[in-house]
C-alpha atoms as a PDB file:
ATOM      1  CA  UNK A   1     -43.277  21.312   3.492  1.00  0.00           C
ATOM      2  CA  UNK A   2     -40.641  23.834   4.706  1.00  0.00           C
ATOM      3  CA  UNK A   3     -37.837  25.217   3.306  1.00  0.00           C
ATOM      4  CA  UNK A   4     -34.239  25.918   4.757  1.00  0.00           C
ATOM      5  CA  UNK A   5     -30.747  27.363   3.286  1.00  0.00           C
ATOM      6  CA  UNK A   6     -28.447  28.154   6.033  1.00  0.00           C
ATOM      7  CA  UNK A   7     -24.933  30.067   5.639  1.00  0.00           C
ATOM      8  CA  UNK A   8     -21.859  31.698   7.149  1.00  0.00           C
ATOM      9  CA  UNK A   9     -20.408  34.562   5.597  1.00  0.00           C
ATOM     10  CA  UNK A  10     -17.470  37.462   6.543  1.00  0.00           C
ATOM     11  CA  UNK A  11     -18.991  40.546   8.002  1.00  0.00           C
ATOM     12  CA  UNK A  12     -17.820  43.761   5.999  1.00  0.00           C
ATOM     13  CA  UNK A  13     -15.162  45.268   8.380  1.00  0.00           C
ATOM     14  CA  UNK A  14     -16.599  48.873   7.764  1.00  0.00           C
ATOM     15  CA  UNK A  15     -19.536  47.862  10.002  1.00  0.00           C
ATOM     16  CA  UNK A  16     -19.728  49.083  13.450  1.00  0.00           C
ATOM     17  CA  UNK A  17     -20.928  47.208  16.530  1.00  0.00           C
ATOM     18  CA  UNK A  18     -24.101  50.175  15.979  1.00  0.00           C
ATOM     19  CA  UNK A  19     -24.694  49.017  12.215  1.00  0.00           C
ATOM     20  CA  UNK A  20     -24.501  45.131  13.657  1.00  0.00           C
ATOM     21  CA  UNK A  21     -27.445  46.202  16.488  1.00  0.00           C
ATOM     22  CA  UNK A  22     -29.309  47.778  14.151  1.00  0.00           C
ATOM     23  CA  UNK A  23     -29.342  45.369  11.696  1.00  0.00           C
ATOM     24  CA  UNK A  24     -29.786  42.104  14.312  1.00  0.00           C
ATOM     25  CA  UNK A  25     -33.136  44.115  15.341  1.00  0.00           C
ATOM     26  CA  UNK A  26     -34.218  45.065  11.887  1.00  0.00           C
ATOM     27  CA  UNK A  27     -33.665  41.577  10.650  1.00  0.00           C
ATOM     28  CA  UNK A  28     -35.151  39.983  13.417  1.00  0.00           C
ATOM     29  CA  UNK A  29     -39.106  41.854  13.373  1.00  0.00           C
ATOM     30  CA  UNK A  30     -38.633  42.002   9.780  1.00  0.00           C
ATOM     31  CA  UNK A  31     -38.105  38.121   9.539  1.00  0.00           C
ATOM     32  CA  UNK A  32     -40.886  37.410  11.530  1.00  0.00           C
ATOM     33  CA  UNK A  33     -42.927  39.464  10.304  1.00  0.00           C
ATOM     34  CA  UNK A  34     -42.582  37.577   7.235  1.00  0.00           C
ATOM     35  CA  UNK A  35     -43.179  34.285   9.182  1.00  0.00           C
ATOM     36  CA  UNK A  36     -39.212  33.418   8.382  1.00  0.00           C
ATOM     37  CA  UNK A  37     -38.124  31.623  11.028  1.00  0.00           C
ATOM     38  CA  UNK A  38     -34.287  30.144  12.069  1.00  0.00           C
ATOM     39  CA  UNK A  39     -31.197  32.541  13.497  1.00  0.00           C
ATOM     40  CA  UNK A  40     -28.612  34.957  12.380  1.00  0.00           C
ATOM     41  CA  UNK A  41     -25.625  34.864  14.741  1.00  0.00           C
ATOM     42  CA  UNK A  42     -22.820  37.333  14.539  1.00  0.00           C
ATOM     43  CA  UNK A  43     -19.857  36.562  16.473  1.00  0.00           C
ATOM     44  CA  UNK A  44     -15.813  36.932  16.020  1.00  0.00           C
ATOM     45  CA  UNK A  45     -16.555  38.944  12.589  1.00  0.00           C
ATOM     46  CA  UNK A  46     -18.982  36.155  10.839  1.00  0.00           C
ATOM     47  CA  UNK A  47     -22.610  35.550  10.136  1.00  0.00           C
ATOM     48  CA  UNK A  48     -24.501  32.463  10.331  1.00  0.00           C
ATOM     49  CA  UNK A  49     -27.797  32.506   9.635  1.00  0.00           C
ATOM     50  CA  UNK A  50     -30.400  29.625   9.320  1.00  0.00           C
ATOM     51  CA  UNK A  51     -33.781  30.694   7.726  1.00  0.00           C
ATOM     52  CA  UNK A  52     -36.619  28.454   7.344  1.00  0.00           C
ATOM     53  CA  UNK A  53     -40.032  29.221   5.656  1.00  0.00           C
ATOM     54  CA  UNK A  54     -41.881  28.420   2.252  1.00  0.00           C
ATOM     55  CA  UNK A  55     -39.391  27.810  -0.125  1.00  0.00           C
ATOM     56  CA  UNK A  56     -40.158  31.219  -2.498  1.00  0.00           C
ATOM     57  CA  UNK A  57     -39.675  33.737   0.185  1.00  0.00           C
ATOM     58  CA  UNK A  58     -36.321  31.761   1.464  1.00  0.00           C
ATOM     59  CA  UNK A  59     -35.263  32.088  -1.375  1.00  0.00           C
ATOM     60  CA  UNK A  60     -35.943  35.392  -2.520  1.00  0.00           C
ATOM     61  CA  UNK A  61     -34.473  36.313   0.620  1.00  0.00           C
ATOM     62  CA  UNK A  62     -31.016  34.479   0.463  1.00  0.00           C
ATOM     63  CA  UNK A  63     -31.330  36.482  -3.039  1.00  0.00           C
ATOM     64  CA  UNK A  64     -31.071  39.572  -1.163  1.00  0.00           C
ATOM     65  CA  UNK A  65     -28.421  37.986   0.781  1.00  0.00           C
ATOM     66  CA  UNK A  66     -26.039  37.638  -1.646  1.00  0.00           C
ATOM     67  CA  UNK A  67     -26.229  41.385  -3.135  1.00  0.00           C
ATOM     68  CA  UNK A  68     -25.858  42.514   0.569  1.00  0.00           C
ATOM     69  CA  UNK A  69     -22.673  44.291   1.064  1.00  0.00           C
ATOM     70  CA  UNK A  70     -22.877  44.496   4.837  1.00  0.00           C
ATOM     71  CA  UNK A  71     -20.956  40.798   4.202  1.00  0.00           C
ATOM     72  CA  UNK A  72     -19.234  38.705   1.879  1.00  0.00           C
ATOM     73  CA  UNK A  73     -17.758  34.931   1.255  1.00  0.00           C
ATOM     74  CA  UNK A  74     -21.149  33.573   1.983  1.00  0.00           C
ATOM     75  CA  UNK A  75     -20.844  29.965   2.091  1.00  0.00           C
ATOM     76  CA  UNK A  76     -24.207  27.898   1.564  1.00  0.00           C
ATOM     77  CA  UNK A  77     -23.846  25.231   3.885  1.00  0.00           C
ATOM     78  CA  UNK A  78     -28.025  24.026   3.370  1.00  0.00           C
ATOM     79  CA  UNK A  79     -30.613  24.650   0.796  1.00  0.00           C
ATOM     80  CA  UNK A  80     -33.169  21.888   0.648  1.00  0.00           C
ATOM     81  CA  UNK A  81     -37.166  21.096   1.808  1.00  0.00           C
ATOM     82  CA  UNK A  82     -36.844  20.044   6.087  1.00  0.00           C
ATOM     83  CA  UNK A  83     -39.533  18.262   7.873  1.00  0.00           C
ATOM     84  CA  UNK A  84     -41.016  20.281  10.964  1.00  0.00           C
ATOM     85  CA  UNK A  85     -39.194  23.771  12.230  1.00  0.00           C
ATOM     86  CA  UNK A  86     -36.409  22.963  14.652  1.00  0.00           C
ATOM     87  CA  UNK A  87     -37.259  27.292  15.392  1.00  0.00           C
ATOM     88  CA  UNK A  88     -39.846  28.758  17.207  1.00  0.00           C
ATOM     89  CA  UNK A  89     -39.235  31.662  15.803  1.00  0.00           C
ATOM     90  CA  UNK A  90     -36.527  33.940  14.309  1.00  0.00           C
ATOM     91  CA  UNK A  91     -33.646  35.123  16.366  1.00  0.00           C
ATOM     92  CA  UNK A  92     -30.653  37.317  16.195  1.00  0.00           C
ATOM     93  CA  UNK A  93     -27.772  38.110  18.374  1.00  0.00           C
ATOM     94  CA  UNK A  94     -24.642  39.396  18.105  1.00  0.00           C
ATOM     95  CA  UNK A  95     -23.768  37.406  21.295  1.00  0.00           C
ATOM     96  CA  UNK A  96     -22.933  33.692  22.361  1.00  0.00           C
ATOM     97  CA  UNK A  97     -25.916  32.249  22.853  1.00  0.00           C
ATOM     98  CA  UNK A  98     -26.030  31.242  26.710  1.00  0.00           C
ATOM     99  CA  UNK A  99     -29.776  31.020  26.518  1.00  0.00           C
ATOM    100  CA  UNK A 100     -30.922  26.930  27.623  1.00  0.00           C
ATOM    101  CA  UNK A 101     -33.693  27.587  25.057  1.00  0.00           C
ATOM    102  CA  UNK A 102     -31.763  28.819  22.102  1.00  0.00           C
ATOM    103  CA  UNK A 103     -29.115  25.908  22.317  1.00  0.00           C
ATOM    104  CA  UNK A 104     -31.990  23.493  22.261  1.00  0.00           C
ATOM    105  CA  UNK A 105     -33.080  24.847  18.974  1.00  0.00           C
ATOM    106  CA  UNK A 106     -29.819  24.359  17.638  1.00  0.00           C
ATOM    107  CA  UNK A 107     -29.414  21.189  18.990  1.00  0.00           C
ATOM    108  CA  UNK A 108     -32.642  20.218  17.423  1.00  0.00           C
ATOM    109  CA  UNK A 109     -31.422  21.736  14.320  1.00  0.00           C
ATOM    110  CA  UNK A 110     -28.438  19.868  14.203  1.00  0.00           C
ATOM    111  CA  UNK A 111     -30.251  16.712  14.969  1.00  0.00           C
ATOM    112  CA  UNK A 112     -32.235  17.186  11.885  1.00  0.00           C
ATOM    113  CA  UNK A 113     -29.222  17.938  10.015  1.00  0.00           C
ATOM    114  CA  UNK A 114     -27.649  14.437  11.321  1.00  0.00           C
ATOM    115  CA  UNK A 115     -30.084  12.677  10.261  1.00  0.00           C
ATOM    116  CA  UNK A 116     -31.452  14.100   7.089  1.00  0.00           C
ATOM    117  CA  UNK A 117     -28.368  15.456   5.414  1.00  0.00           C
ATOM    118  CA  UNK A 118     -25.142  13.265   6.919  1.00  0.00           C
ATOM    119  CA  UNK A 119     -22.863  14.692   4.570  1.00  0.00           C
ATOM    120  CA  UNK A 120     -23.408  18.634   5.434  1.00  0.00           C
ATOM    121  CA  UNK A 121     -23.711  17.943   8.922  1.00  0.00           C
ATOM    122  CA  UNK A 122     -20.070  17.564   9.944  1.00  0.00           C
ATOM    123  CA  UNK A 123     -19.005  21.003   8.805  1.00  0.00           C
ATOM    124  CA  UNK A 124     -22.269  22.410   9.872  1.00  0.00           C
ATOM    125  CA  UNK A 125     -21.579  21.164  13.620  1.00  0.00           C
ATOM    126  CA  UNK A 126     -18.198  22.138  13.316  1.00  0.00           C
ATOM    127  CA  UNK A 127     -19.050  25.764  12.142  1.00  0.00           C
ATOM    128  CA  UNK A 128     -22.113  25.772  15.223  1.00  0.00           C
ATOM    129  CA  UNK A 129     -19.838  24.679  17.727  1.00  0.00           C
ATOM    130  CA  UNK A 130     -17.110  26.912  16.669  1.00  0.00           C
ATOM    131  CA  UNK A 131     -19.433  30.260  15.735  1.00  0.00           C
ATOM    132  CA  UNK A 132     -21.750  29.743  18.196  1.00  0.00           C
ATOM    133  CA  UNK A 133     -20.078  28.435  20.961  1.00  0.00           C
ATOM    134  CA  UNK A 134     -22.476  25.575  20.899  1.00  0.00           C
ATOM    135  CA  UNK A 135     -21.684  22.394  23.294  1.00  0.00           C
END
């Protein structure tokens, strides 16, 4: 079984649009290197981040999350076992996602969400459609 913890946090205003770039490419070969798998958005000065894998490296990695000063008032929005990955594979942007293939993974995400955890699923559409410009 697979794990998932999703959150938005507030991106540290010292961080430059360089610091953001570097850190959307170093998060997103490290991840999958790792075989995480989910998003990290940036957009409007936020983060939100899905990651899915086995359930000790998610969590040892939302660990390192937390200590992370790039960002601060993470929220945890998720943080239970899912069925099958909604994610092919882990992406980053720092960018509204346009992409028709991106949105579907959301949109599958958020299915799951519906249907598996009702209660966190309003505010986690809410913050999608709102962060990432999701329709």
């Amino acid at each position: 079984m697979r794990y998932a913890i999703s959150y938005v946090s507030t991106v540290n205003p010292t961080l430059s649009n360089s610091d953001i770039s570097k850190l959307m490419d170093y998060v997103n070969t490290h991840n999958n290197a790792k075989g995480i798998i989910g998003i990290l958005i940036y957009s409007d000065g936020n983060f939100f981040q899905v990651l899915e894998g086995t359930k000790s490296v998610i969590q040892e990695m939302f660990e390192k999350i937390k200590k992370d000063t790039r960002h601060h008032n993470i929220i945890k929005m998720l943080d239970q076992e899912i069925e099958g990955p909604p994610f092919s594979k882990f992406h980053s942007s720092y960018t509204v996602l346009s992409d028709h293939h991106n949105q579907c993974e959301i949109r599958r995400f958020l299915k799951n969400e519906a249907r598996n955890k009702p209660a966190h699923f309003r505010s986690t559409s809410y913050l999608a459609k709102k962060i990432l410009k999701v329709t």
